[in-house]
N, C-alpha and C. Protein backbone atom coordinates (compact mmCIF):
# COMPACT_ATOMS: atom_id res chain seq x y z
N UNK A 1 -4.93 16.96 -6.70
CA UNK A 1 -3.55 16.52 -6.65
C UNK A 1 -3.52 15.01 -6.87
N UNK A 2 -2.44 14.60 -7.66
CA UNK A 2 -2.27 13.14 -7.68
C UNK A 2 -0.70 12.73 -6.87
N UNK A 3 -0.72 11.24 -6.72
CA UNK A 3 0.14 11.10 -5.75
C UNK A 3 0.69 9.66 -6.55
N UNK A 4 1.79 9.41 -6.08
CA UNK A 4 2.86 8.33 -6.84
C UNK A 4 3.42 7.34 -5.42
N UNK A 5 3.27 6.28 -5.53
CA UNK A 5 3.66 5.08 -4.23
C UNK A 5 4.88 4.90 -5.02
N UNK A 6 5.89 5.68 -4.10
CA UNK A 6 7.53 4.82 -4.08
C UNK A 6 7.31 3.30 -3.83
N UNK A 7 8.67 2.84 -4.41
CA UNK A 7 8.74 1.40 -4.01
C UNK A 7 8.48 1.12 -2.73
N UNK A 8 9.36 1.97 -1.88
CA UNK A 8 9.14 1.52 -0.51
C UNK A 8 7.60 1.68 -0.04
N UNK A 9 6.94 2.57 -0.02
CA UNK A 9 5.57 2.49 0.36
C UNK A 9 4.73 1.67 0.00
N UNK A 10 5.10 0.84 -1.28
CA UNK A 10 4.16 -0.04 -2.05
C UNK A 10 4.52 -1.37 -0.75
N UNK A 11 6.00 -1.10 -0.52
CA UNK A 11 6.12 -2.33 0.34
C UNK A 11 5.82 -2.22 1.64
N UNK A 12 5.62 -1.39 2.27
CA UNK A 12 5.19 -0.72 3.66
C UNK A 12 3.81 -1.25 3.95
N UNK A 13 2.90 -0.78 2.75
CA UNK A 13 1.70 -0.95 3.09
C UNK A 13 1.12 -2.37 2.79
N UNK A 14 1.80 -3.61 2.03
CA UNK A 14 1.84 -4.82 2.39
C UNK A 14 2.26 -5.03 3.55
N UNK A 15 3.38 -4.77 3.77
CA UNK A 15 4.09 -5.71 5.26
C UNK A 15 3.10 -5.22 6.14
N UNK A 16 2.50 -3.83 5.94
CA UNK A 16 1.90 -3.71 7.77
C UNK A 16 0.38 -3.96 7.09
N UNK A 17 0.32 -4.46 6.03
CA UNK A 17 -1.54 -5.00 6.06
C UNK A 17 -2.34 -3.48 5.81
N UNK A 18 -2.24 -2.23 5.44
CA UNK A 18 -2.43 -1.04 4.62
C UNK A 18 -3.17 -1.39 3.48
N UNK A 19 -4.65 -0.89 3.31
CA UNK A 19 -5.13 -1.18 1.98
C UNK A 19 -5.20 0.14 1.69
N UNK A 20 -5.46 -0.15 0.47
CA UNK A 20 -5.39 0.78 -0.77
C UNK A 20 -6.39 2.27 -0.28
N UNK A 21 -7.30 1.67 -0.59
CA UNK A 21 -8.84 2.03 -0.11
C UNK A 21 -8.53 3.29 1.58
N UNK A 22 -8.06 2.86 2.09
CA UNK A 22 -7.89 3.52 3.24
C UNK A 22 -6.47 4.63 3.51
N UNK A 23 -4.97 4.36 2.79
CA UNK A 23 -4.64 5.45 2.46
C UNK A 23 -5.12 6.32 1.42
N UNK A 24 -5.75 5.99 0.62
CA UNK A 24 -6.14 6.94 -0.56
C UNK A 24 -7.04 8.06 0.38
N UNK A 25 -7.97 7.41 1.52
CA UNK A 25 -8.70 8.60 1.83
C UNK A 25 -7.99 9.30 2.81
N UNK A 26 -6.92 8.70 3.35
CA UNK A 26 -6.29 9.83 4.05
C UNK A 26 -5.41 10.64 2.97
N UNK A 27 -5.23 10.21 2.18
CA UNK A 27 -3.96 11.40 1.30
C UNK A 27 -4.82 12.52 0.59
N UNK A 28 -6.07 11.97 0.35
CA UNK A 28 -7.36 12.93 -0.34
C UNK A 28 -7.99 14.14 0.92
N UNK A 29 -8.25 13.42 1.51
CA UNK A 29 -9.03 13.74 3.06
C UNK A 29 -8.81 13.77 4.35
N UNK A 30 -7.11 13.91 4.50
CA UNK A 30 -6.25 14.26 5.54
C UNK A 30 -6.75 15.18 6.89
N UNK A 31 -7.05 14.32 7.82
CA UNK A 31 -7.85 15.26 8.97
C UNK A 31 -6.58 16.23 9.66
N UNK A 32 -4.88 15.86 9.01
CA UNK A 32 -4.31 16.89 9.43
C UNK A 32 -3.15 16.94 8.63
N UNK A 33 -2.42 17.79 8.19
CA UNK A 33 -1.12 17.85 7.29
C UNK A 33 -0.10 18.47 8.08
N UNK A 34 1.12 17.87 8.13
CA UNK A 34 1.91 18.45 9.35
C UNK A 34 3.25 18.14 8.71
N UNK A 35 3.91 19.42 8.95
CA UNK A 35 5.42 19.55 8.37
C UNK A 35 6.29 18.50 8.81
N UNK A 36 7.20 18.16 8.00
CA UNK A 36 8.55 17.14 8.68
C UNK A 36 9.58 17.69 7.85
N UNK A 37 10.56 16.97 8.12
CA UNK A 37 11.53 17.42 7.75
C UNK A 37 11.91 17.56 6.08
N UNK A 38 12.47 18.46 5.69
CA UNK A 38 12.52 19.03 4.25
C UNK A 38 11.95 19.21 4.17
N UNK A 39 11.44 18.70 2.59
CA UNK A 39 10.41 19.47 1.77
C UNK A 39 9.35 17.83 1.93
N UNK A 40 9.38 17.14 2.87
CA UNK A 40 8.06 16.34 3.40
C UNK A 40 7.16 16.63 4.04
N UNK A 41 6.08 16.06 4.14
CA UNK A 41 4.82 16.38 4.88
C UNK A 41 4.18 14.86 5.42
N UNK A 42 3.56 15.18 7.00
CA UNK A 42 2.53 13.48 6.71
C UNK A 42 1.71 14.32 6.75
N UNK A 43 0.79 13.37 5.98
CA UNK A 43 -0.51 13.13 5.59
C UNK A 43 -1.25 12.67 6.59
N UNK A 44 -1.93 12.71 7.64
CA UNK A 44 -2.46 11.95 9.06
C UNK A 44 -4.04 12.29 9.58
N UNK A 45 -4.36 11.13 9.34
CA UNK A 45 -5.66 10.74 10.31
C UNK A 45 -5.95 9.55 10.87
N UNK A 46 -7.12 9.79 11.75
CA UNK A 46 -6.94 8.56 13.28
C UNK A 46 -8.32 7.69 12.59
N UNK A 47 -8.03 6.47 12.32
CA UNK A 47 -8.50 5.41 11.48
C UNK A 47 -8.42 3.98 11.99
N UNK A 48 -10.30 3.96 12.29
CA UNK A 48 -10.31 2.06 12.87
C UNK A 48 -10.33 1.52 11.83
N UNK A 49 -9.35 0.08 12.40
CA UNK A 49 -8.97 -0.66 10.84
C UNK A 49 -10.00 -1.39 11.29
N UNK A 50 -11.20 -1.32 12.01
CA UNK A 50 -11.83 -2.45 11.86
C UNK A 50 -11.88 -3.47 13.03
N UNK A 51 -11.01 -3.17 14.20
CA UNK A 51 -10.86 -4.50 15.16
C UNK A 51 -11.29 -3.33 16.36
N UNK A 52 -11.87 -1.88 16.10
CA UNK A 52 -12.62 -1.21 17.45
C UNK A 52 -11.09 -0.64 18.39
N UNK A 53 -9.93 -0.66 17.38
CA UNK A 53 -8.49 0.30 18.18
C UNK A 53 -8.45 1.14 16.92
N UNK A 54 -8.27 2.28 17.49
CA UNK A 54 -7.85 3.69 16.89
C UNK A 54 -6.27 3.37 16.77
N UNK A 55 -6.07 3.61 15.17
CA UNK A 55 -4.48 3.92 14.68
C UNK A 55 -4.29 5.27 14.29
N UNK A 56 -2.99 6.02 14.57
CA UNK A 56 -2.77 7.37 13.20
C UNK A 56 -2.25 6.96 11.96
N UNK A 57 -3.00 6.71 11.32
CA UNK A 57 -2.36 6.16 9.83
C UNK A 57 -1.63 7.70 8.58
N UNK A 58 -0.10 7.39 9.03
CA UNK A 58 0.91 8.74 8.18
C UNK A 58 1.49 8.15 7.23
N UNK A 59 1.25 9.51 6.26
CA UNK A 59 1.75 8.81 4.74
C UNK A 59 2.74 9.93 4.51
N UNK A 60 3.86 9.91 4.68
CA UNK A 60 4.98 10.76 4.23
C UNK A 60 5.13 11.11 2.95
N UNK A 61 5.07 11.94 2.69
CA UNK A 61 4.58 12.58 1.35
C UNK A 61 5.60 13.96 0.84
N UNK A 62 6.24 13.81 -0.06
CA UNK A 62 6.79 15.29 -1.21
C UNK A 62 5.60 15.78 -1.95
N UNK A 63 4.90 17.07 -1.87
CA UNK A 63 4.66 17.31 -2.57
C UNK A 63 4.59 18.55 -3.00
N UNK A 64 6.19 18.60 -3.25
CA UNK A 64 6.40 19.63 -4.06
C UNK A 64 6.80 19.52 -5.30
N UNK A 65 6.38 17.75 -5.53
CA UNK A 65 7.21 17.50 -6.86
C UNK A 65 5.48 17.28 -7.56
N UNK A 66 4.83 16.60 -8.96
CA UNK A 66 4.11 16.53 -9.73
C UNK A 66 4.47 15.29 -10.46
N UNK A 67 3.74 14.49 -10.03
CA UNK A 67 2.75 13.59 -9.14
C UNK A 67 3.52 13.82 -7.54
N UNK A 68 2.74 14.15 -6.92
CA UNK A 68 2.76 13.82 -5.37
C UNK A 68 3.75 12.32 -4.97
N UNK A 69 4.72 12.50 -4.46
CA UNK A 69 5.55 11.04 -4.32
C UNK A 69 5.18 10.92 -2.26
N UNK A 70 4.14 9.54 -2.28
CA UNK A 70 4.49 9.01 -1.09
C UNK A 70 5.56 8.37 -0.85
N UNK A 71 6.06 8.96 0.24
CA UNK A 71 7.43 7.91 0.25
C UNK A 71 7.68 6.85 1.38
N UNK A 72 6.87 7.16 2.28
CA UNK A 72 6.53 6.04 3.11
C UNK A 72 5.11 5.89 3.74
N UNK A 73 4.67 5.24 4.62
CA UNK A 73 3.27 4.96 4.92
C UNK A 73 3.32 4.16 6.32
N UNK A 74 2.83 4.51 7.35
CA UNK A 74 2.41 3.54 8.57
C UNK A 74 1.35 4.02 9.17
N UNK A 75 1.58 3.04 10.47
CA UNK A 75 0.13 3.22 11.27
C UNK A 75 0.68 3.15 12.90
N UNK A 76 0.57 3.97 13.67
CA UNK A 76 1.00 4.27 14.68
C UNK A 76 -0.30 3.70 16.16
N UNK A 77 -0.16 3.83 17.02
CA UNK A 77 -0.92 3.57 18.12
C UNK A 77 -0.27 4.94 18.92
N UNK A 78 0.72 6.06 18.89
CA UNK A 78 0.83 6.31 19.62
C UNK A 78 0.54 8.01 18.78
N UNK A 79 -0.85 7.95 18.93
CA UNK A 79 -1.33 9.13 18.56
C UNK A 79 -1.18 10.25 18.89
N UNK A 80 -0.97 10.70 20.24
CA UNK A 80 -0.38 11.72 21.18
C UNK A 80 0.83 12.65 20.54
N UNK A 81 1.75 11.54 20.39
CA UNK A 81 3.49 11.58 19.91
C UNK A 81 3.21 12.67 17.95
N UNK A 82 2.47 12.09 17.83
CA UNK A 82 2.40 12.94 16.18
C UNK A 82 1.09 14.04 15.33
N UNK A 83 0.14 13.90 16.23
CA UNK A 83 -1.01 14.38 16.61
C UNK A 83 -0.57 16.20 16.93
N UNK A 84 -0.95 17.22 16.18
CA UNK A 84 -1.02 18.25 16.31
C UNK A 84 -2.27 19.31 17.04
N UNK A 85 -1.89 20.25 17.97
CA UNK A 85 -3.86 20.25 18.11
C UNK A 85 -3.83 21.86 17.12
N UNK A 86 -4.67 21.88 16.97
CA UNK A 86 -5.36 23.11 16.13
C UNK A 86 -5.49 24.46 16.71
């Protein structure tokens, strides 16, 4: 599957400091895919940026369209709240 960064996500993942490199492997390698509302999905896994704190980094995602449209992107601390168990 390929995937398309809306404007807004292109700007999301500047303002909150989001590299490239690290949503790509969650949208590829998603440790969980979980329904939202419509025809969206996040994309979500729990990802140290590096400073030794666990984030859920969710990439809101259509993909029922071709290219895959992210439409937004963050990084949460409150893993509990969006976190599905299996």
């Amino acid at each position: 599957m390929t995937f398309k960064l809306s404007n807004h996500a292109t700007g999301e993942m500047e303002r909150r400091s989001i590299p490239w490199q690290i949503l790509e492997t969650v949208l590829y390698h998603p440790q969980q895919i979980v329904a939202e509302r419509g025809n969206l999905k996040a994309y979500q896994s729990v990802i140290d940026f590096g400073n030794g704190k666990h984030f859920l980094l969710r990439a809101i995602v259509d993909d029922t369209v071709t290219p895959a449209i992210v439409v937004t992107v963050y990084r949460t601390s409150k893993i509990d709240k969006y976190w599905r168990p299996s």
